[in-house]
N, C-alpha and C. Protein backbone atom coordinates (compact mmCIF):
# COMPACT_ATOMS: atom_id res chain seq x y z
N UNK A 1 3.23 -2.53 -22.15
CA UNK A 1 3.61 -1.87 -20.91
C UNK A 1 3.66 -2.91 -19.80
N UNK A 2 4.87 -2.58 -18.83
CA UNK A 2 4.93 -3.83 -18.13
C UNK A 2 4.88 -2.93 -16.61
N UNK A 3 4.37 -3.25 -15.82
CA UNK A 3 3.61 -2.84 -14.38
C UNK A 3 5.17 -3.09 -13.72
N UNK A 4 5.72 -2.56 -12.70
CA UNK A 4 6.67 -3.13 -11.91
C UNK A 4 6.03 -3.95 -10.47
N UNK A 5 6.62 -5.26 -10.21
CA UNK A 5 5.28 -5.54 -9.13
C UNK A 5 6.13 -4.83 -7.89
N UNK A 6 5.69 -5.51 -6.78
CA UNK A 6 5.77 -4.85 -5.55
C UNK A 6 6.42 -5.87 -4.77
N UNK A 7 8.01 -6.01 -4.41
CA UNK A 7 8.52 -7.26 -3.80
C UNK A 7 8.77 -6.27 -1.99
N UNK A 8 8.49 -6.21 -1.51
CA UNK A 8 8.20 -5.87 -0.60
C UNK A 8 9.59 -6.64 0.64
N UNK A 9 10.38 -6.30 1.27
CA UNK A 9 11.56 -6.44 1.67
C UNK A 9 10.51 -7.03 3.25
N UNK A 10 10.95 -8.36 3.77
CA UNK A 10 10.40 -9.31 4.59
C UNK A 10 11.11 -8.08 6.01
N UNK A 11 12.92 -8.63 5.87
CA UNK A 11 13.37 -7.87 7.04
C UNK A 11 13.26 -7.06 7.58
N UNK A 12 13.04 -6.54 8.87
CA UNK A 12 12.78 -5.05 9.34
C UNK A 12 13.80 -4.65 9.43
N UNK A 13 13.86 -3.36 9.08
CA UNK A 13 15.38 -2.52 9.55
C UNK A 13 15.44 -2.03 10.97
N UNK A 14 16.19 -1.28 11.01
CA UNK A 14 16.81 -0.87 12.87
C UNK A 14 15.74 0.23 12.76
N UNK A 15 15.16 1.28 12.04
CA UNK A 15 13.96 2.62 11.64
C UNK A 15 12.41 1.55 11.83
N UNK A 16 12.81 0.78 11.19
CA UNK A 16 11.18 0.25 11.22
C UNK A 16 10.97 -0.34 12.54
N UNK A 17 11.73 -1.21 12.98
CA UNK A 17 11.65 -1.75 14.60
C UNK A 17 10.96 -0.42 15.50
N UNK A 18 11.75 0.17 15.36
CA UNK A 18 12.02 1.41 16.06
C UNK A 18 10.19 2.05 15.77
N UNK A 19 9.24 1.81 14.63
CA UNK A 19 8.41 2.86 14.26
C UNK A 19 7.04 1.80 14.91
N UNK A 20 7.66 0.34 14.79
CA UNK A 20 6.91 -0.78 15.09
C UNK A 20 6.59 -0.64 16.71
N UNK A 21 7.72 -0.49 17.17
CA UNK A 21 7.20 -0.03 18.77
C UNK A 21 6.49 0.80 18.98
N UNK A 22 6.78 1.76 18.25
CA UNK A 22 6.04 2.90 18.72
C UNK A 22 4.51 2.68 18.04
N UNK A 23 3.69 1.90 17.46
CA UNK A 23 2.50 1.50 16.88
C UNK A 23 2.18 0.48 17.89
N UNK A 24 2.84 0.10 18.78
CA UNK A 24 2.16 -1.38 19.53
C UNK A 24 0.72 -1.01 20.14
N UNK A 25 0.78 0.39 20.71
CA UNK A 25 -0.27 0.32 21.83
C UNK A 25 -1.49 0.84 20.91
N UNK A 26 -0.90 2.17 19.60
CA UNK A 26 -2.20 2.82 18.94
C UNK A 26 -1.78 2.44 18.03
N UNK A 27 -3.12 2.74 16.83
CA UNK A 27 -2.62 1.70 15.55
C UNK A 27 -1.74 0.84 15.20
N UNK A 28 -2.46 -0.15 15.54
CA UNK A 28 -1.66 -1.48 15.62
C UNK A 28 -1.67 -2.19 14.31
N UNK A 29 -2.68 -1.64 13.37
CA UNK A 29 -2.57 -1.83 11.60
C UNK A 29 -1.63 -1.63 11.41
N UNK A 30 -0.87 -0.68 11.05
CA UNK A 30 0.10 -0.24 10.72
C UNK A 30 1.20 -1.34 11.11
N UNK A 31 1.45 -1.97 11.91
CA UNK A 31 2.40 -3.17 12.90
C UNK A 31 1.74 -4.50 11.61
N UNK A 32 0.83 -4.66 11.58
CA UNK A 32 0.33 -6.15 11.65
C UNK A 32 0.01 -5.63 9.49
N UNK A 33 -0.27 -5.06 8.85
CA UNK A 33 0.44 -4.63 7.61
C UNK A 33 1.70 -4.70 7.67
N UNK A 34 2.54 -4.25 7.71
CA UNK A 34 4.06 -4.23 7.55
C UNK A 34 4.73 -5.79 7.79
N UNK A 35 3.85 -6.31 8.73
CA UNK A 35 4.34 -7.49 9.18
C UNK A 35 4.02 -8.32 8.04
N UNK A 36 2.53 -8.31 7.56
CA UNK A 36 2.33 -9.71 6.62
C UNK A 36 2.16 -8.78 5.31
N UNK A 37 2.69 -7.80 4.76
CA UNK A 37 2.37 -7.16 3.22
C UNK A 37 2.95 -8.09 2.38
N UNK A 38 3.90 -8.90 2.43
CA UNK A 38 4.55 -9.92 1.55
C UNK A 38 3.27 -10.87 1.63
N UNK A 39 2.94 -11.25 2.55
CA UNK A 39 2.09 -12.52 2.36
C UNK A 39 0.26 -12.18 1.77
N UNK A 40 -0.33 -11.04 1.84
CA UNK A 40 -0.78 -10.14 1.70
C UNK A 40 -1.39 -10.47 0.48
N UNK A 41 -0.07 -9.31 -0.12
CA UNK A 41 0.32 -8.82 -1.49
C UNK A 41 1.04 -9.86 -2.25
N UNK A 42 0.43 -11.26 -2.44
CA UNK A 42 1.26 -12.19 -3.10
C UNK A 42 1.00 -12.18 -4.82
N UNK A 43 2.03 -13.12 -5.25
CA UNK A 43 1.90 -12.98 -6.75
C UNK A 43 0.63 -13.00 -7.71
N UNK A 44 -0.19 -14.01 -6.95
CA UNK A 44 -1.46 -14.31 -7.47
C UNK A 44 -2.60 -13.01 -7.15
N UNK A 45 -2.24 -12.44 -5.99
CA UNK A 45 -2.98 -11.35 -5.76
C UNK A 45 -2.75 -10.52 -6.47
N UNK A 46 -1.46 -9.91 -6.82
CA UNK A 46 -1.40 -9.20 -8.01
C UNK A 46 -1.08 -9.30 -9.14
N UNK A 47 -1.51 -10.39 -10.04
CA UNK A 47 -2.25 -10.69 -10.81
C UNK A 47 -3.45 -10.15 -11.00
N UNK A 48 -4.38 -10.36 -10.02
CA UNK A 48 -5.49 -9.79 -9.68
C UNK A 48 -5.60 -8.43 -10.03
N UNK A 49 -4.99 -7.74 -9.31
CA UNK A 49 -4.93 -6.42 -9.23
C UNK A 49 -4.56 -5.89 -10.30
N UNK A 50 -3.28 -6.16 -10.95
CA UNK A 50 -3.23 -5.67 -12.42
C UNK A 50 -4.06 -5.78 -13.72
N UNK A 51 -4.75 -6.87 -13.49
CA UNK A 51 -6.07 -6.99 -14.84
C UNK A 51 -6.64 -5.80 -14.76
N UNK A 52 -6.68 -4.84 -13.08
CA UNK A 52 -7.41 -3.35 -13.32
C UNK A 52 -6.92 -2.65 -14.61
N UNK A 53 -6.09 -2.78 -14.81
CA UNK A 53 -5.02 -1.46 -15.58
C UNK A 53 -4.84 -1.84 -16.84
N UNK A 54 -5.50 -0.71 -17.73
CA UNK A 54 -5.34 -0.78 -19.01
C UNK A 54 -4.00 -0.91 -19.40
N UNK A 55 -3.88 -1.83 -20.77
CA UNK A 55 -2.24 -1.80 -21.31
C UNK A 55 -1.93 -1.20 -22.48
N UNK A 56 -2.28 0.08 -22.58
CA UNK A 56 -2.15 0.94 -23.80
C UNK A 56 -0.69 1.59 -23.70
N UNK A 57 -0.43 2.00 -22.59
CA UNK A 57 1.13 1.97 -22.74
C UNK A 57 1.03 3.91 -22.34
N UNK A 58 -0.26 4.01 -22.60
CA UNK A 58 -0.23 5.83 -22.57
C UNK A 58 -0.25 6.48 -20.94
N UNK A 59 -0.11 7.88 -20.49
CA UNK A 59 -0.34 8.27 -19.47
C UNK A 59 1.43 8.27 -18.78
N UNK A 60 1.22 8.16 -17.62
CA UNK A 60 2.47 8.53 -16.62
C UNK A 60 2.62 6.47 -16.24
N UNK A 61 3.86 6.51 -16.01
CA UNK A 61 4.63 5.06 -15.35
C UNK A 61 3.38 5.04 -14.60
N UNK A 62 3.08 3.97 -14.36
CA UNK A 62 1.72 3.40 -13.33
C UNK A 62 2.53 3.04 -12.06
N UNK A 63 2.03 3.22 -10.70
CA UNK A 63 2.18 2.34 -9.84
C UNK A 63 1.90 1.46 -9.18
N UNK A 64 2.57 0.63 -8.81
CA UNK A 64 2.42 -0.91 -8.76
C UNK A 64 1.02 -0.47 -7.65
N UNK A 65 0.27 -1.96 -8.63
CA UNK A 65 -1.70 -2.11 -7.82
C UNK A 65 -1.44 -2.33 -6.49
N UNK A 66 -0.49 -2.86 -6.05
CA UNK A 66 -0.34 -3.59 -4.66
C UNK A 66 -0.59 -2.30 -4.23
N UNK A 67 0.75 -1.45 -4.80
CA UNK A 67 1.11 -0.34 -3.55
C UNK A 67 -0.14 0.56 -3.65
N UNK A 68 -0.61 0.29 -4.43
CA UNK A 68 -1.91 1.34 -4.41
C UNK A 68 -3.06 0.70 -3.61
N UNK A 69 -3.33 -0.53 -3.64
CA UNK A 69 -4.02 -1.11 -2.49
C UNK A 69 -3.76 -0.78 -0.94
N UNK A 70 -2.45 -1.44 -0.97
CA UNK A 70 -2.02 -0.91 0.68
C UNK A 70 -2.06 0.56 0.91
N UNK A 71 -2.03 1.62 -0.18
CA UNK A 71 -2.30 2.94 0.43
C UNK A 71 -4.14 3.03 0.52
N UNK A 72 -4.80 2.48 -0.12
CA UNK A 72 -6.04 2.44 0.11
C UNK A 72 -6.43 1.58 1.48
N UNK A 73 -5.99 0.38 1.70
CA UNK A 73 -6.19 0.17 3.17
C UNK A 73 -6.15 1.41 4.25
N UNK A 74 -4.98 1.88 4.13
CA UNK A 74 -4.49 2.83 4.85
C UNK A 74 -5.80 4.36 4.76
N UNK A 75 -5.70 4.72 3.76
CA UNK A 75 -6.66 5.86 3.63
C UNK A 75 -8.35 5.92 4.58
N UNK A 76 -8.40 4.15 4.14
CA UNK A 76 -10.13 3.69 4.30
C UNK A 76 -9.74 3.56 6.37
N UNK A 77 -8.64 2.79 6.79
CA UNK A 77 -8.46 3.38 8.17
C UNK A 77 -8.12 4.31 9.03
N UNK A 78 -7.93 5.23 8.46
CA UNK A 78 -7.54 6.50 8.89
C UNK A 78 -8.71 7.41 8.76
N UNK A 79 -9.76 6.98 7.43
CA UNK A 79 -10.32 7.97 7.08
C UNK A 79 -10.34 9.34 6.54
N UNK A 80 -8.98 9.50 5.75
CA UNK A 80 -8.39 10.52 5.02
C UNK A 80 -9.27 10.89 3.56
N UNK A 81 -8.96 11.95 3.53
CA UNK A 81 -9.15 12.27 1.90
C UNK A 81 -8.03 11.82 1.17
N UNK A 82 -8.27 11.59 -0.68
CA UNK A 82 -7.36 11.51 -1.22
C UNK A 82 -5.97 12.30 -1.27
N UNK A 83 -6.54 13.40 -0.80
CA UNK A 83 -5.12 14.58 -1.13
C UNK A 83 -4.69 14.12 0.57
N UNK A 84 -5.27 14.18 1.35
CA UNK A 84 -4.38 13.43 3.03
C UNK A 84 -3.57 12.55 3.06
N UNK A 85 -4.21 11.47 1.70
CA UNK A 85 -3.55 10.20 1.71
C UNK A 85 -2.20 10.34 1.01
N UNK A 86 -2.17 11.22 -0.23
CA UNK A 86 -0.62 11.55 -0.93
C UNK A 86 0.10 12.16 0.02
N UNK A 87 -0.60 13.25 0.26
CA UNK A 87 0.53 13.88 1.26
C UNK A 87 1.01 13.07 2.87
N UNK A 88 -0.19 12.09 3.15
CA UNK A 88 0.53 11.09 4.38
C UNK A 88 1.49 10.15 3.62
N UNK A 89 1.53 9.94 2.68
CA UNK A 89 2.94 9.15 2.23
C UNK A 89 4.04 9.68 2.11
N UNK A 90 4.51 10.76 1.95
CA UNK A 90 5.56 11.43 2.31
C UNK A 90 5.99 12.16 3.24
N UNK A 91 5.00 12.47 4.13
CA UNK A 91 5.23 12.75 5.84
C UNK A 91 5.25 12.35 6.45
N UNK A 92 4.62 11.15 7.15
CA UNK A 92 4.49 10.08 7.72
C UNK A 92 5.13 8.60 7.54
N UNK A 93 6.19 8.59 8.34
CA UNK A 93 6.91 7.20 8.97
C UNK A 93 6.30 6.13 8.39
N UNK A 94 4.83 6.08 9.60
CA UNK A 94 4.32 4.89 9.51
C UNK A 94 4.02 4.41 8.23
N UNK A 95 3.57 5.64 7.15
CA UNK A 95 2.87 5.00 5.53
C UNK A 95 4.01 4.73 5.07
N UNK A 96 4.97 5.24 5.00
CA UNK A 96 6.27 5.19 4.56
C UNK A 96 6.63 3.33 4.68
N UNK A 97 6.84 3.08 5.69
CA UNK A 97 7.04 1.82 6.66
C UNK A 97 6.18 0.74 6.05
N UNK A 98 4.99 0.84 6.23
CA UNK A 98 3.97 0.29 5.41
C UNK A 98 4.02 0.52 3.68
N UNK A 99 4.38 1.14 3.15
CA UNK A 99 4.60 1.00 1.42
C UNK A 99 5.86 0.92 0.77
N UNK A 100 7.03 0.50 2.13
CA UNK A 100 8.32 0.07 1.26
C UNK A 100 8.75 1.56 1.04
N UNK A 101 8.48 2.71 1.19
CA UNK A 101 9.16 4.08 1.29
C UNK A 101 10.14 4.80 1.86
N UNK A 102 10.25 4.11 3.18
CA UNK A 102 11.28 4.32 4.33
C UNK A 102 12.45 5.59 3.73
N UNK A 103 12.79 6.28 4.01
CA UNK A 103 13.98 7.12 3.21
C UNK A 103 14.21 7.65 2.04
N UNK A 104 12.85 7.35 1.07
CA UNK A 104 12.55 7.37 -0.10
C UNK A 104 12.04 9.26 -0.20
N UNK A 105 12.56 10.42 -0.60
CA UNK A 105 12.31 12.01 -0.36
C UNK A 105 11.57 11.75 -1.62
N UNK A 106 12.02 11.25 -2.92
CA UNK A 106 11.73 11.58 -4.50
C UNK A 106 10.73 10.56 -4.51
N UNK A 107 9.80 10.52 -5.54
CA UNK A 107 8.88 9.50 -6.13
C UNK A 107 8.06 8.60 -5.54
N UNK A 108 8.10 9.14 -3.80
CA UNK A 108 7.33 8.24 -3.00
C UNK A 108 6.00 8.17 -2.96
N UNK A 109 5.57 9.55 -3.44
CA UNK A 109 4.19 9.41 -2.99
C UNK A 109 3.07 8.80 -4.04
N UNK A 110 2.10 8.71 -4.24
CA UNK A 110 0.48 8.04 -4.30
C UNK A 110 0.07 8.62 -4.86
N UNK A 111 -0.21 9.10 -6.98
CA UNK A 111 -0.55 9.86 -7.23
C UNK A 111 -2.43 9.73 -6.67
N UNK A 112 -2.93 10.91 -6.08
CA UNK A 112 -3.97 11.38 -5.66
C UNK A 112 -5.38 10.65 -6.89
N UNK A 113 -4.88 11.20 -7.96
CA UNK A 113 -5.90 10.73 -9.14
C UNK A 113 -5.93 9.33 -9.55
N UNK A 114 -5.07 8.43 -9.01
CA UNK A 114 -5.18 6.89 -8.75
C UNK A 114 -5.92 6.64 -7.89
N UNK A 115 -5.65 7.10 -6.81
CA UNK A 115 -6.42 6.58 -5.41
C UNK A 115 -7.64 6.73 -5.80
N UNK A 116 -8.37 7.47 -6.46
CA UNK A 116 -9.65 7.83 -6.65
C UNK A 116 -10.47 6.71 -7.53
N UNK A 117 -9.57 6.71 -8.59
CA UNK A 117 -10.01 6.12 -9.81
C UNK A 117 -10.00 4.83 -9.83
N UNK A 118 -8.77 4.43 -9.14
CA UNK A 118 -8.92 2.45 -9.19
C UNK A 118 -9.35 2.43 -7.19
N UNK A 119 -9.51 3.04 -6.49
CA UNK A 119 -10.13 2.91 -5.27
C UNK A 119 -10.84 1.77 -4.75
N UNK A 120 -11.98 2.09 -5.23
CA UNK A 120 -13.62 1.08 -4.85
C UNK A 120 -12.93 -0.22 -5.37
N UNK A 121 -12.28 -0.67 -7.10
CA UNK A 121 -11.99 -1.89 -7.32
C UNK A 121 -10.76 -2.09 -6.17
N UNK A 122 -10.00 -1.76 -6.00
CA UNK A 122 -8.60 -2.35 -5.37
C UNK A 122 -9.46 -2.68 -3.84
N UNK A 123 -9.89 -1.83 -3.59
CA UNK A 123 -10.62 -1.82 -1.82
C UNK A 123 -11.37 -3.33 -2.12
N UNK A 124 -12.04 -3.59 -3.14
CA UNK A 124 -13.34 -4.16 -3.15
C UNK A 124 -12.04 -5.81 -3.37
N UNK A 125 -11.47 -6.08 -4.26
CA UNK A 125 -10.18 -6.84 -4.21
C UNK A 125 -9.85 -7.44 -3.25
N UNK A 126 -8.98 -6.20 -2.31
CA UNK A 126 -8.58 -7.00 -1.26
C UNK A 126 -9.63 -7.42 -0.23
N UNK A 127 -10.90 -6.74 -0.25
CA UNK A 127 -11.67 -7.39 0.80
C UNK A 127 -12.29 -8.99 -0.15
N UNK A 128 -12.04 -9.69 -0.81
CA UNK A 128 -12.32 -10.69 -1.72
C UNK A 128 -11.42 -11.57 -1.00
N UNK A 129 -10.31 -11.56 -0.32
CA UNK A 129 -9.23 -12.56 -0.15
C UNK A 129 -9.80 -12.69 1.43
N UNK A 130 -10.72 -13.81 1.22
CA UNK A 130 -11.28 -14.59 2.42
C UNK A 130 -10.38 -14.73 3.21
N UNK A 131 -9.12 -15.49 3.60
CA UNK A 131 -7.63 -15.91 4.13
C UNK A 131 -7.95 -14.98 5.18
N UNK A 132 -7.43 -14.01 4.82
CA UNK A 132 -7.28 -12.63 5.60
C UNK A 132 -8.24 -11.86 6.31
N UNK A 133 -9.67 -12.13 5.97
CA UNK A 133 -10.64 -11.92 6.74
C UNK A 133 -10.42 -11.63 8.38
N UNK A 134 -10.12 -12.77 9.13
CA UNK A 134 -10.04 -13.10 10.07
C UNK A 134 -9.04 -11.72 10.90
N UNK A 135 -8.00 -11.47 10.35
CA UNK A 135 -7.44 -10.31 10.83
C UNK A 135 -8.43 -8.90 10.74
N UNK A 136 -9.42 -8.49 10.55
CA UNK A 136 -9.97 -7.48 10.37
C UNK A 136 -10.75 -7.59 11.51
C-alpha cells in the first residue's frame, strides 16, 4: 500500500489572499500555516509520519499523515472535538485553506476515527521538529 504524500501548492490563489486578510488581525495560525505547510510538511517529515501507518493494505484509502497532522494542529488550537474538527474541514474556509481543500465539496474531510487514533503520535511528531519551535 502506497500512502499518497501531501505536495501542498506554494502559490496563493485570488480565495486564499482574500481568506489570508481576513486572518491578519484574529487567528493569525491559520496565515502563518498556510504560509510555511510546504516547508513544514517536508519530505523527511513525512517519512516520519508515515512509519505511523501500518502497511497491510486493509481498511479505507488512508490519508496522507501530513494532512492529518495539520488537521491536528488545527483541532489542538481551536480546541475542538474530533467530530468539530471533521465537520470544520468542510465548513470552514480557513481549514479548507490550510489543508489544500479550497473548493474541494467531495472527499475533503478528516475521517474523525483517524484524528483520534494516530492524534497524540502525529501531535507528539510535529512538536519533535525543533526548527519550528520558535514560531509557537
Amino acid at each position: 500500500m502506497s500512502i499518497q504524500r501531501w505536495k501542498p501548492k506554494v502559490a496563493l490563489s485570488r480565495q486564499e489572499r482574500f481568506i489570508l486578510k481576513r486572518c491578519q488581525k484574529k487567528r493569525r495560525l491559520f496565515s502563518f500555516l498556510r504560509e510555511y505547510r510546504h516547508r513544514l510538511f517536508d519530505e523527511a517529515f513525512q517519512d516520519e509520519l508515515e512509519e505511523m501507518y501500518r502497511d497491510t493494505g486493509a481498511g479505507k484509502e488512508p490519508v496522507s499523515p501530513a494532512v492529518m497532522a495539520m488537521a491536528l494542529i488545527l483541532q489542538g488550537y481551536l480546541g475542538v472535538s474530533d467530530a468539530d474538527a471533521v465537520e470544520l474541514t468542510v465548513v470552514d474556509l480557513r481549514w479548507q485553506m490550510v489543508l489544500g481543500r479550497l473548493g474541494r465539496l467531495r472527499g475533503g474531510k478528516v475521517r474523525a476515527r483517524r484524528l483520534s487514533a494516530k492524534g497524540v503520535m502525529c501531535w507528539h511528531a510535529v512538536l519533535q521538529r525543533e526548527e519550528y519551535l520558535w514560531c509557537w
